[in-house]
Protein backbone atom coordinates (compact mmCIF):
# COMPACT_ATOMS: atom_id res chain seq x y z
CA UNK A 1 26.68 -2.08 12.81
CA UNK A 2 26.27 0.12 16.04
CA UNK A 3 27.34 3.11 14.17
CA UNK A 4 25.12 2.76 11.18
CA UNK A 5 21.90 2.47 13.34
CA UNK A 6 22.48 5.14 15.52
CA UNK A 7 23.04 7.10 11.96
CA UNK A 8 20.40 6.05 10.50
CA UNK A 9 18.44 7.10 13.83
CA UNK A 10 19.96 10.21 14.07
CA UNK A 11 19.06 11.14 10.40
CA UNK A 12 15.55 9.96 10.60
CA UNK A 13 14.90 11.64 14.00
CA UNK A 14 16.04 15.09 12.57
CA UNK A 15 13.82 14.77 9.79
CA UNK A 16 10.69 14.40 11.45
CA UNK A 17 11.74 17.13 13.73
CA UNK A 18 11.50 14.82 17.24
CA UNK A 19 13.99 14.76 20.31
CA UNK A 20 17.19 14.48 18.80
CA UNK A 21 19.20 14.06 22.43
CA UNK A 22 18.24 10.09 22.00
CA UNK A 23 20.98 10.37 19.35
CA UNK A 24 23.66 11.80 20.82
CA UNK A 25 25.01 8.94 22.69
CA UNK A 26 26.28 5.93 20.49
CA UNK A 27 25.72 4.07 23.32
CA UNK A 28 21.60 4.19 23.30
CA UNK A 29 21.41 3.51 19.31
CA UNK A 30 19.40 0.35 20.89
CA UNK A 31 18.02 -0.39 24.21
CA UNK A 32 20.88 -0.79 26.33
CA UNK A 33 19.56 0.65 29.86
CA UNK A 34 21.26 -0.89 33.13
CA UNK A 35 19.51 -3.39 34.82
CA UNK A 36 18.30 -1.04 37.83
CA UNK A 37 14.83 -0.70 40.05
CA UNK A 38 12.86 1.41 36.81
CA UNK A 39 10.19 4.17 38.71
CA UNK A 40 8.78 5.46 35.02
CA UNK A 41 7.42 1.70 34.39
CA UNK A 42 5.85 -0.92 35.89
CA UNK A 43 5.88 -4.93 35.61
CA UNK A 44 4.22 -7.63 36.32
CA UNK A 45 6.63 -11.58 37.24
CA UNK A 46 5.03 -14.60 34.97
CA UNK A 47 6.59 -16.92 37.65
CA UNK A 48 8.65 -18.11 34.58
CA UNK A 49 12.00 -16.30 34.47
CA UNK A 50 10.42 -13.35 32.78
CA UNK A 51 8.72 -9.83 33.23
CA UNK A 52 5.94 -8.30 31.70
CA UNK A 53 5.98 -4.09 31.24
CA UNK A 54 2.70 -3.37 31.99
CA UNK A 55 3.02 0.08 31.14
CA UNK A 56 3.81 3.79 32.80
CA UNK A 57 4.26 3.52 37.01
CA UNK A 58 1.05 5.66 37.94
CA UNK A 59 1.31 8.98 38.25
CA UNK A 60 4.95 8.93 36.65
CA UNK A 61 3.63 10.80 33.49
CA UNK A 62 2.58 13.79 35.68
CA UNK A 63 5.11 14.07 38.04
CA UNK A 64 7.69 13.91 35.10
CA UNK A 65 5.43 16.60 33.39
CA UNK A 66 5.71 18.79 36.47
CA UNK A 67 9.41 18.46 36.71
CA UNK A 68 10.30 19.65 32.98
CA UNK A 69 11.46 16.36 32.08
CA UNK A 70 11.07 15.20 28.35
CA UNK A 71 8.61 12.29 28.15
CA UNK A 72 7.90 11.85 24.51
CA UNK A 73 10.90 8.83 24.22
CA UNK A 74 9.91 5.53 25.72
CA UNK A 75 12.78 2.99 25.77
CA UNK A 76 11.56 -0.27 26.96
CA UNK A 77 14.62 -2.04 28.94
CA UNK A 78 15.33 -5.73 28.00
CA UNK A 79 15.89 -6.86 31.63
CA UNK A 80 14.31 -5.99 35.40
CA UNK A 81 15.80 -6.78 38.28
CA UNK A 82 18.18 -9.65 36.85
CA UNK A 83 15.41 -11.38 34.79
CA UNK A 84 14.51 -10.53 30.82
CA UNK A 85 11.82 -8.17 29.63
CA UNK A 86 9.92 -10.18 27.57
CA UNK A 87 6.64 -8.73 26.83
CA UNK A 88 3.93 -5.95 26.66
CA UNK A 89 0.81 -6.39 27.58
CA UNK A 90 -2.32 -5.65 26.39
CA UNK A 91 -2.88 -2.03 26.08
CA UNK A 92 0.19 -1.01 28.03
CA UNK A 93 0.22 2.24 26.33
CA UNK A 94 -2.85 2.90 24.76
CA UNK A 95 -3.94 6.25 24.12
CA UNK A 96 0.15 7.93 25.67
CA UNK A 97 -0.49 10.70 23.21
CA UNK A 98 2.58 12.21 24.21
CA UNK A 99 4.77 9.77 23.00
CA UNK A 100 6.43 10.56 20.04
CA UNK A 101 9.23 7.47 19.69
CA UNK A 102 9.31 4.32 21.07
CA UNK A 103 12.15 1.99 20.86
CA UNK A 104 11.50 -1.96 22.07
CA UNK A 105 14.78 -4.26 22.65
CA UNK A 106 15.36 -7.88 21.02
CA UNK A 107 13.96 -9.01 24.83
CA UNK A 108 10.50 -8.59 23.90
CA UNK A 109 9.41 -11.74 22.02
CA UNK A 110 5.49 -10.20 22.12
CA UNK A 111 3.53 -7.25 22.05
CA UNK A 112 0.06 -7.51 23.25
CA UNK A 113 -3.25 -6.11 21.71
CA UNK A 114 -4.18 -2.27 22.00
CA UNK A 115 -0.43 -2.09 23.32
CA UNK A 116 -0.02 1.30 21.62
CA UNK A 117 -3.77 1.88 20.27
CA UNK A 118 -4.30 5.49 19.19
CA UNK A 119 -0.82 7.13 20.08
CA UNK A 120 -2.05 9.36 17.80
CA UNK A 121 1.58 11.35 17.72
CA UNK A 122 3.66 8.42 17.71
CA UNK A 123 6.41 9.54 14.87
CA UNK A 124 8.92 6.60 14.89
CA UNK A 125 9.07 3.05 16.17
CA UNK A 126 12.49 1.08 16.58
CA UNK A 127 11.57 -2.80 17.38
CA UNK A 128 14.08 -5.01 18.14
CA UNK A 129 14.85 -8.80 16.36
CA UNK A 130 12.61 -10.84 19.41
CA UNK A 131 9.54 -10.07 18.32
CA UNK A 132 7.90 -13.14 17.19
CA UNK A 133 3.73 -12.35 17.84
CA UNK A 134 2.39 -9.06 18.05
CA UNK A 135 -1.74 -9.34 18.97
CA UNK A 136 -4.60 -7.36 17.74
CA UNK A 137 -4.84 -4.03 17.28
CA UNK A 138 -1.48 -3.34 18.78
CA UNK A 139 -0.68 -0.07 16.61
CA UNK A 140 -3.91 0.59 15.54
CA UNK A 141 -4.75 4.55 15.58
CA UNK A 142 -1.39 5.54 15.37
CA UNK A 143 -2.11 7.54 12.05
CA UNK A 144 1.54 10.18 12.56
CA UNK A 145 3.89 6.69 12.30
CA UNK A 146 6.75 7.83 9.87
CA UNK A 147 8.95 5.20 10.16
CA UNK A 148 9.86 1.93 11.67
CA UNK A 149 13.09 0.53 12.04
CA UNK A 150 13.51 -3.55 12.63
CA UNK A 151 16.83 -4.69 13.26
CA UNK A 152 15.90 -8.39 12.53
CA UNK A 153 16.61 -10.20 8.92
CA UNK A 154 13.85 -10.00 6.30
CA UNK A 155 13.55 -13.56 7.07
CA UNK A 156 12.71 -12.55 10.69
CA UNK A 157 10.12 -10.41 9.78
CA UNK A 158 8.06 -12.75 7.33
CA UNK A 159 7.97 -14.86 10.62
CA UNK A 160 6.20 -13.01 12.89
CA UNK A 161 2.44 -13.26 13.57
CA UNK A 162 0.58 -10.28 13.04
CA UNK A 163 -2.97 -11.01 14.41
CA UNK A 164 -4.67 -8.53 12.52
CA UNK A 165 -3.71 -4.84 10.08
CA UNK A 166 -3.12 -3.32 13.16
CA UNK A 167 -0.97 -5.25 14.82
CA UNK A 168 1.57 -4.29 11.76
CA UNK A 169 3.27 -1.14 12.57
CA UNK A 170 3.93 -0.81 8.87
CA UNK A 171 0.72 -1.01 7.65
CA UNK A 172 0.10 2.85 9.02
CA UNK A 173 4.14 4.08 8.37
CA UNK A 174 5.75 6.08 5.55
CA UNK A 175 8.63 4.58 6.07
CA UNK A 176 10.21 1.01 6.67
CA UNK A 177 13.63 -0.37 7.44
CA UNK A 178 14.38 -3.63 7.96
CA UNK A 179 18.18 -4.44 9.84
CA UNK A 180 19.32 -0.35 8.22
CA UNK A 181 17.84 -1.08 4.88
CA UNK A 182 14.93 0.35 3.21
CA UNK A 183 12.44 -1.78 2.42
CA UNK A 184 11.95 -0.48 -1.18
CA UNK A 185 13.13 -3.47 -2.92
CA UNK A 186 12.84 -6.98 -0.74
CA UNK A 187 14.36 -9.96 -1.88
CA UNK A 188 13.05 -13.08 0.62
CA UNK A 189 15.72 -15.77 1.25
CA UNK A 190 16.56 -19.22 0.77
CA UNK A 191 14.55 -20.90 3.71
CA UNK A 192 11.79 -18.60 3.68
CA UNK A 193 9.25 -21.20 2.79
CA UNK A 194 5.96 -19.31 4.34
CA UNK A 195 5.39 -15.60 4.37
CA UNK A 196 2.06 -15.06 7.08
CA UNK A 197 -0.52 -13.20 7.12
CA UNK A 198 -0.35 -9.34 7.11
CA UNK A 199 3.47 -9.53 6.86
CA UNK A 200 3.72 -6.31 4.90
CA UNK A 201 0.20 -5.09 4.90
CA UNK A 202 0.03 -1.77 3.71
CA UNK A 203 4.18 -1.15 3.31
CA UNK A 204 3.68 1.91 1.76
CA UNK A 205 7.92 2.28 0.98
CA UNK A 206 7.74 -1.30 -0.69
CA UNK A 207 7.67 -1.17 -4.22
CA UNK A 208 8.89 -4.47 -5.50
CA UNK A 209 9.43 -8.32 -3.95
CA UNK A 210 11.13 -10.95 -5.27
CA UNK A 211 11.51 -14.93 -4.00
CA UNK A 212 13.25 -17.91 -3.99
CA UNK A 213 11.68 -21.36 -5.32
CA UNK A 214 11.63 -22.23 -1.40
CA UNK A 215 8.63 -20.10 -0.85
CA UNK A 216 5.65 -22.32 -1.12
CA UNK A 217 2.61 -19.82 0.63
CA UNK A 218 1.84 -16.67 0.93
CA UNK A 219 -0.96 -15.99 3.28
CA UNK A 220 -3.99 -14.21 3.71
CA UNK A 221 -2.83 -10.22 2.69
CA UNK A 222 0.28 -11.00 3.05
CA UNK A 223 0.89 -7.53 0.41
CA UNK A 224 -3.13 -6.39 0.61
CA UNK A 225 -2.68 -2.48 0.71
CA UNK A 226 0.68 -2.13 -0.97
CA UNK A 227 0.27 0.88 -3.54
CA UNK A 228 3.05 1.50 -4.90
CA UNK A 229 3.95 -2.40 -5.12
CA UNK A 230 4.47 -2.57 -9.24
CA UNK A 231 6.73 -5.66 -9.36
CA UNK A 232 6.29 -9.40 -7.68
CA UNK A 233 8.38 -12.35 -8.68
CA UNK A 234 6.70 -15.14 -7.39
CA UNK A 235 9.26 -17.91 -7.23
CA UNK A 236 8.25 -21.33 -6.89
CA UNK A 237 5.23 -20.54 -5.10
CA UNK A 238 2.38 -22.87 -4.65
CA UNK A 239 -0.32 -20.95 -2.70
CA UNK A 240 -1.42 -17.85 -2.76
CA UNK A 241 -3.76 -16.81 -0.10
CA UNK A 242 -6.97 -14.36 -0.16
CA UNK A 243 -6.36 -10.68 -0.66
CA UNK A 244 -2.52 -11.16 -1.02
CA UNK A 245 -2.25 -8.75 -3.18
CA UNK A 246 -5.25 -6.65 -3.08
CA UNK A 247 -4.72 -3.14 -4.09
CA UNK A 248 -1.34 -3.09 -4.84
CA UNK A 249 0.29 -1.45 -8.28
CA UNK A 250 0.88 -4.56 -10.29
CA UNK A 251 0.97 -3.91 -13.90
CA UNK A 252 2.17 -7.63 -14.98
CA UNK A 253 2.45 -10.70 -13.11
CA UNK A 254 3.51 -13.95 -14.08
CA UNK A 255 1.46 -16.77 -11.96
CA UNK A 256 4.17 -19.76 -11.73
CA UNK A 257 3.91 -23.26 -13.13
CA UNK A 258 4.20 -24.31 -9.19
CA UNK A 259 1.25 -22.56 -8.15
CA UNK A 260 -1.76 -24.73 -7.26
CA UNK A 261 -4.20 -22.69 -5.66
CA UNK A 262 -5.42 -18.88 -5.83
CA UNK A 263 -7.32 -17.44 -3.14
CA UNK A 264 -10.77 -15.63 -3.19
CA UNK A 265 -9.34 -11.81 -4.33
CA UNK A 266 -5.79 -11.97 -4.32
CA UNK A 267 -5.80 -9.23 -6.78
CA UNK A 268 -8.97 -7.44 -6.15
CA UNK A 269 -8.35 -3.78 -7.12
CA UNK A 270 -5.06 -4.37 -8.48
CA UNK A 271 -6.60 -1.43 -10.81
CA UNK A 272 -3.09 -1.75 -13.29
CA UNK A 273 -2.91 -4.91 -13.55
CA UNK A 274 -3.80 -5.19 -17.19
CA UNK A 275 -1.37 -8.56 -18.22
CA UNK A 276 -1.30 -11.62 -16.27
CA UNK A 277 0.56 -15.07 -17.92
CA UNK A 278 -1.02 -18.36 -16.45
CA UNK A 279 1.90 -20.61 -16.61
CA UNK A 280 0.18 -22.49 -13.90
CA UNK A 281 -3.11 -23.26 -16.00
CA UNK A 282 -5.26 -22.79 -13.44
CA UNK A 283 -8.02 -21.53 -15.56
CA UNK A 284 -7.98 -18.40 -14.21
CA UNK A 285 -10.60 -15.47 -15.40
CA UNK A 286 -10.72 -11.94 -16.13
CA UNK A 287 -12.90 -9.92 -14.99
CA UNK A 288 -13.69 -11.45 -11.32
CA UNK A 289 -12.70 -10.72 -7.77
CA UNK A 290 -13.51 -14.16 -6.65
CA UNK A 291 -12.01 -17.56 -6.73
CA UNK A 292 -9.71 -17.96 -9.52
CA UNK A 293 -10.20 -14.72 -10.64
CA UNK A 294 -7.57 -12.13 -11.30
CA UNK A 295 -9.18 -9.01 -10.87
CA UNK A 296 -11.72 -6.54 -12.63
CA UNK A 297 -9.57 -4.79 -13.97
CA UNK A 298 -6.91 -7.11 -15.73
CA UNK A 299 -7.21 -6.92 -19.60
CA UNK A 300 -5.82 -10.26 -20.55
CA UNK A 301 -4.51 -13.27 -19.70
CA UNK A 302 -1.27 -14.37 -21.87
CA UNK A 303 0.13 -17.73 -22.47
CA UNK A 304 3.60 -18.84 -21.27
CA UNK A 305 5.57 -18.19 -24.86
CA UNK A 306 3.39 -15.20 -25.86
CA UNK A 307 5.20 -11.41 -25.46
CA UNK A 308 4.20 -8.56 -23.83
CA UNK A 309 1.40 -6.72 -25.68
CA UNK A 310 2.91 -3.23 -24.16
CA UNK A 311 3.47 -0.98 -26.91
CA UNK A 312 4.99 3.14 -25.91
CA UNK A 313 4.46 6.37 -27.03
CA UNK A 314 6.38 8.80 -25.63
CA UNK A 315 5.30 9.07 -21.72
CA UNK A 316 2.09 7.12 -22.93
CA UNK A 317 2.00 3.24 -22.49
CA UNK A 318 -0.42 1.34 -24.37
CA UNK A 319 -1.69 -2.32 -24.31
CA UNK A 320 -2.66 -4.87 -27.31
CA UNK A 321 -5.18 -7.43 -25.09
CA UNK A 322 -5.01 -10.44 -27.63
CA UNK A 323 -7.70 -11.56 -25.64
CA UNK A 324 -10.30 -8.67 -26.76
CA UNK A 325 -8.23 -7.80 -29.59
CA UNK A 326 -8.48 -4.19 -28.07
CA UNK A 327 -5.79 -1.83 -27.45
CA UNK A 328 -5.73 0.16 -24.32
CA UNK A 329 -4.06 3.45 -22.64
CA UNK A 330 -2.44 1.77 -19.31
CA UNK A 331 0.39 4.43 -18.78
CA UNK A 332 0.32 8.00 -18.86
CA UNK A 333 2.47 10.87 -16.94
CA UNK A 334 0.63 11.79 -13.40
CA UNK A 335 2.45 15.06 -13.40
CA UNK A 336 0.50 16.45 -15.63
CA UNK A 337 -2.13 18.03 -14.53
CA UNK A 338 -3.95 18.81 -18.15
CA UNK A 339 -3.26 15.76 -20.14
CA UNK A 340 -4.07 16.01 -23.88
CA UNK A 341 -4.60 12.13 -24.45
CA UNK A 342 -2.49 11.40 -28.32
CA UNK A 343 -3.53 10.59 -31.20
CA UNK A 344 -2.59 7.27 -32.57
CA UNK A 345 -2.64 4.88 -35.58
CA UNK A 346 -4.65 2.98 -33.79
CA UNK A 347 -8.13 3.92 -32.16
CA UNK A 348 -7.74 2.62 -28.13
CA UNK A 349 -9.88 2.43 -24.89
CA UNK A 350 -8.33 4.62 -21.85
CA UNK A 351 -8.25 1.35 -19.18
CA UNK A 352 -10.18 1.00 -16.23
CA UNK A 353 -9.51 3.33 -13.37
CA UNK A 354 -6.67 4.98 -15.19
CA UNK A 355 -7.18 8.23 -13.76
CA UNK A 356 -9.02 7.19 -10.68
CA UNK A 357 -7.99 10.02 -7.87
CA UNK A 358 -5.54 11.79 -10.17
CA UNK A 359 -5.27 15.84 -9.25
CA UNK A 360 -6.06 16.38 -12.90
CA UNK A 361 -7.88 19.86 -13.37
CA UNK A 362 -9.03 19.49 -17.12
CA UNK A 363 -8.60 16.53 -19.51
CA UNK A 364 -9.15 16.35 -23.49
CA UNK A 365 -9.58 13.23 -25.39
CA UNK A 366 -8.09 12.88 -28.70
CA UNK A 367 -10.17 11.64 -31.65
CA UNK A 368 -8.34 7.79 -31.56
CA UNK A 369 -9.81 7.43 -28.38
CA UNK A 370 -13.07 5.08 -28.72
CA UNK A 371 -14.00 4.03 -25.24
CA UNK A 372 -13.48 5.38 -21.42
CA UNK A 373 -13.37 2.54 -19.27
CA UNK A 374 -14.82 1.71 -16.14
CA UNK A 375 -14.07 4.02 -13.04
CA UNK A 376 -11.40 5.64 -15.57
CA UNK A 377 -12.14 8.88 -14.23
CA UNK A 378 -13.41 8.07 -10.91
CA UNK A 379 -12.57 10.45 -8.19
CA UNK A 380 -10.76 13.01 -9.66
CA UNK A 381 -12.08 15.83 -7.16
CA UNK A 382 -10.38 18.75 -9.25
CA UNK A 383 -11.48 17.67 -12.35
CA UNK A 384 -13.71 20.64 -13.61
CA UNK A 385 -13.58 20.57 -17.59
CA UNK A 386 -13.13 17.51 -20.16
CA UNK A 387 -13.06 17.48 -24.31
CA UNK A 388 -14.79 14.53 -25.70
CA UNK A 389 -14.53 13.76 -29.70
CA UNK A 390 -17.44 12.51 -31.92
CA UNK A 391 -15.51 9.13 -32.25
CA UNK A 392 -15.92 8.25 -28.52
CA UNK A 393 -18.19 5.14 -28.60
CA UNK A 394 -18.91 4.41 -24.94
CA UNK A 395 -18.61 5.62 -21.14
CA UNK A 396 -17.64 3.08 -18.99
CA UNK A 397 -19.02 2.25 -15.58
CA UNK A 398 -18.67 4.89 -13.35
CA UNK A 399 -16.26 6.51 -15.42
CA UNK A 400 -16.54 10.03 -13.64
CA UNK A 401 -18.43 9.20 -9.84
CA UNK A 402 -17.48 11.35 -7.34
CA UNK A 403 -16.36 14.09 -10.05
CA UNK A 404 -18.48 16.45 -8.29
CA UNK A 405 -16.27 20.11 -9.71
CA UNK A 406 -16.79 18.85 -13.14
CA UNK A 407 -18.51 21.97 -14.80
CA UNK A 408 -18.04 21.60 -18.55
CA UNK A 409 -18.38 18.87 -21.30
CA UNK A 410 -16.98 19.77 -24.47
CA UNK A 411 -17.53 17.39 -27.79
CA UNK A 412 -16.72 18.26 -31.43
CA UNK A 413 -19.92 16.79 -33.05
CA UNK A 414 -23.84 17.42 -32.44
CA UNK A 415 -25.57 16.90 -29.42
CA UNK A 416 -27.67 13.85 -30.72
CA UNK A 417 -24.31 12.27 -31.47
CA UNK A 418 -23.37 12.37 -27.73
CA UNK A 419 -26.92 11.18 -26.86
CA UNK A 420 -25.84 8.50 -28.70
CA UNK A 421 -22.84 7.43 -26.91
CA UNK A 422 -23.37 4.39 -25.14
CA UNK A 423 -23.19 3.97 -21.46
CA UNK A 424 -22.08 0.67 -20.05
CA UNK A 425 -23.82 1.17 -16.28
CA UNK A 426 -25.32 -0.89 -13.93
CA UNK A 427 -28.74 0.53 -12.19
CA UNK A 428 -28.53 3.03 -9.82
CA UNK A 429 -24.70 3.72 -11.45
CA UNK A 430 -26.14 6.72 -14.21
CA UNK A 431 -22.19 8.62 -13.10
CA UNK A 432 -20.75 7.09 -16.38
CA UNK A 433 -22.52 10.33 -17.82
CA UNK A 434 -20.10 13.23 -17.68
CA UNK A 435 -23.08 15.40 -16.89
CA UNK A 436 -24.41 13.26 -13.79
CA UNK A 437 -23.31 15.91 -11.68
CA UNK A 438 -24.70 19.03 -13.21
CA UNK A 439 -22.08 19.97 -16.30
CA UNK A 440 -23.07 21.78 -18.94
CA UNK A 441 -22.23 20.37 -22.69
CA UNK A 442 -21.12 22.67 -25.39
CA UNK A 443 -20.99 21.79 -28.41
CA UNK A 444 -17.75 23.19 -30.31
CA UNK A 445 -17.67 23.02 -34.41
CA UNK A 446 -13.74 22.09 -33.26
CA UNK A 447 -11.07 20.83 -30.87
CA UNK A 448 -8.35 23.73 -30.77
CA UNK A 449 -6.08 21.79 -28.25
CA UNK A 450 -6.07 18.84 -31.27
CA UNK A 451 -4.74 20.49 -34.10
């Protein structure tokens, strides 16, 4: 196990281009310093059996500085003068700017708030398996944290209290490894009956969770800021707290016969989640953020026995919503940068937010497409051009705000047929128009890109 973390630290290191000499000894792959009088940091005695670091001896940083010596690696010790390390305190290390890794030993069972606020180069974090409570804002502002490595179970981590976002290293990292694994595909245990709050709040490597009919709640965000989450299994859960899963990439979920109780936006801008099957007959709605709601932008809500409306067309994925008997574009390939929508049997709305922030340049609509829905289009900064067909019906919501490069409008029947279109807005929301932000129509006699 020794030689797989210091690998796995030596490989990561290199990559983000920090002080690789913390891998050359096998020996320091964790915390392992001897227990000696330390000058770099300073402590404070709880009168308990155990010390506090209190952060950097004064003056230490510029004396070190002076003398040439590297001080972007802090290694916290797990023992001082014959007695455990068991803490940080409150902003021990706020604002160390120079530190680029930071490794903390199974000793420390808590990290304090604004312990390591704004260490705004901090690259990688190694945290040992103590760590049970880690207060408010403990990481917060450390915006350059590429990966953390925990050397605890996944069972470990669902256990620790995070007091707030920022007290979760993750939910700022690019990375995350949990005991040498990446945490791209987490499978919680047998025993794991609770997962708490902010447990993997904004685990931008996770991209699917699974777990076992022991899990009964999942608290508040537990998952909230996920984006490339796209698969949950939720077990035999029976709770699912607020914002659990807001803004993550569901495109299906499945809400068990166990579950009892859904809290106020657990899937608020889950923007492709477009099937949801209520095997636990709560009742719940489309179309809501709130309580018992699944999200504005799910598209149906499927009984138990009832298959999958997903129908494919190449890279295209479409939807049949049995519960507006409409069929809608959910899929389509994000490397392409000038999509040319297809043309189908059957006429089909592009879904809400489809495109929403996409680096598309210019986008052209084929003739089966007969509505843009809400926010489809919304922020798509290098959008300049789109090609709209005389069988498009109605503009959703917001369908291009923010689309301030878009330059052109071109449509393939007569001007009074686009003033005609309809546009589903809300006051003060007049960006469903194409032309909100000063783009010129043209009217074309036909569609070159669609023959």
């Amino acid at each position: 196990m020794k030689k797989l973390k210091t690998a796995l630290m030596c490989v990561t290191v290199a990559a983000l281009a920090v002080v690789t000499a913390a891998c050359g000894n096998n020996d320091k792959s964790r915390s392992t310093k001897e227990d000696k009088p330390d000058y770099a940091l300073s402590y404070s005695y709880d009168g308990r059996g155990t010390y506090t670091v209190s952060g950097f001896s004064a003056d230490y940083i510029d004396g070190a500085k002076e003398r040439g010596e590297d001080v972007s690696t802090l290694e916290i010790p797990s023992s001082y003068l014959g007695k455990p390390v068991a803490a940080i305190a409150d902003g021990a290390f706020r604002d160390c700017d120079f530190l680029y890794e930071v490794k903390i030993p199974d000793s420390i069972d808590h990290i304090g708030s604004y312990a390591f606020y704004d260490c705004s180069q901090l690259r990688m974090l190694e945290m040992g398996n103590g760590v049970s409570s880690i207060a408010g804002s403990a990481f917060g502002g450390c915006e350059s944290l590429g990966v953390v490595l925990y050397w605890g179970s996944v069972a470990d981590w669902c256990g620790i209290t995070f007091a707030d976002p920022a007290a979760n290293p993750v939910s700022t990292s690019a990375d995350f490894f949990i005991d040498g694994a990446r945490a791209s595909s987490v499978r919680v245990p047998t025993g794991v009956t609770r997962i708490k709050p902010y447990a993997f709040y904004g685990c931008g490597a996770l991209r699917s969770v699974s777990f076992s009919d022991d899990l009964k709640y999942i608290d508040t965000a537990a998952f909230a800021n996920c984006t490339a989450l796209g698969e949950a299994s939720l077990g035999g859960t029976s709770s699912i707290g607020e914002r659990a899963f807001m803004n993550t990439a569901l495109k299906s979920i499945t809400l068990p016969a166990t579950l009892e109780h859904i809290g106020t936006d657990a899937f608020k801008y889950c923007r492709f989640l477009y099937e949801v099957y209520d095997n636990a007959r709560l009742g719940v709605s489309i179309g809501g953020d709130g309580f018992g709601g699944v999200g504005m932008y799910a598209l149906d809500i499927r009984e138990a026995d009832e298959p999958s409306g997903i129908k494919r067309n190449g890279e295209y994925v479409f939807y049949r919503s049995s519960s507006t008997e409409k069929t809608y574009l959910v899929g389509v390939p994000y490397a392409d940068l000038k999509p040319i929508l297809p043309t189908t049997d059957t006429p089909y709305a592009v879904a809400p937010s489809l495109f929403a922030g996409a680096p598309i340049v210019t986008v052209t609509l084929s003739p089966s497409v007969t509505e843009i829905g809400d926010y489809a289009f919304a922020g798509c900064s290098r959008l300049v051009e789109i090609t709209v067909c005389k069988e498009l019906e109605a503009f959703g919501e917001g369908a291009f705000l923010d689309d301030t490069a878009l330059k052109a409008v071109n449509y393939n029947g007569t001007k009074e047929q686009f003033e005609a279109i309809e546009y589903v807005a809300q006051a003060g929301e007049p960006s469903c128009d194409p032309r909100f932000y000063g783009a010129t129509l043209y009217i074309v006699a036909t569609n070159p890109q669609l023959r």
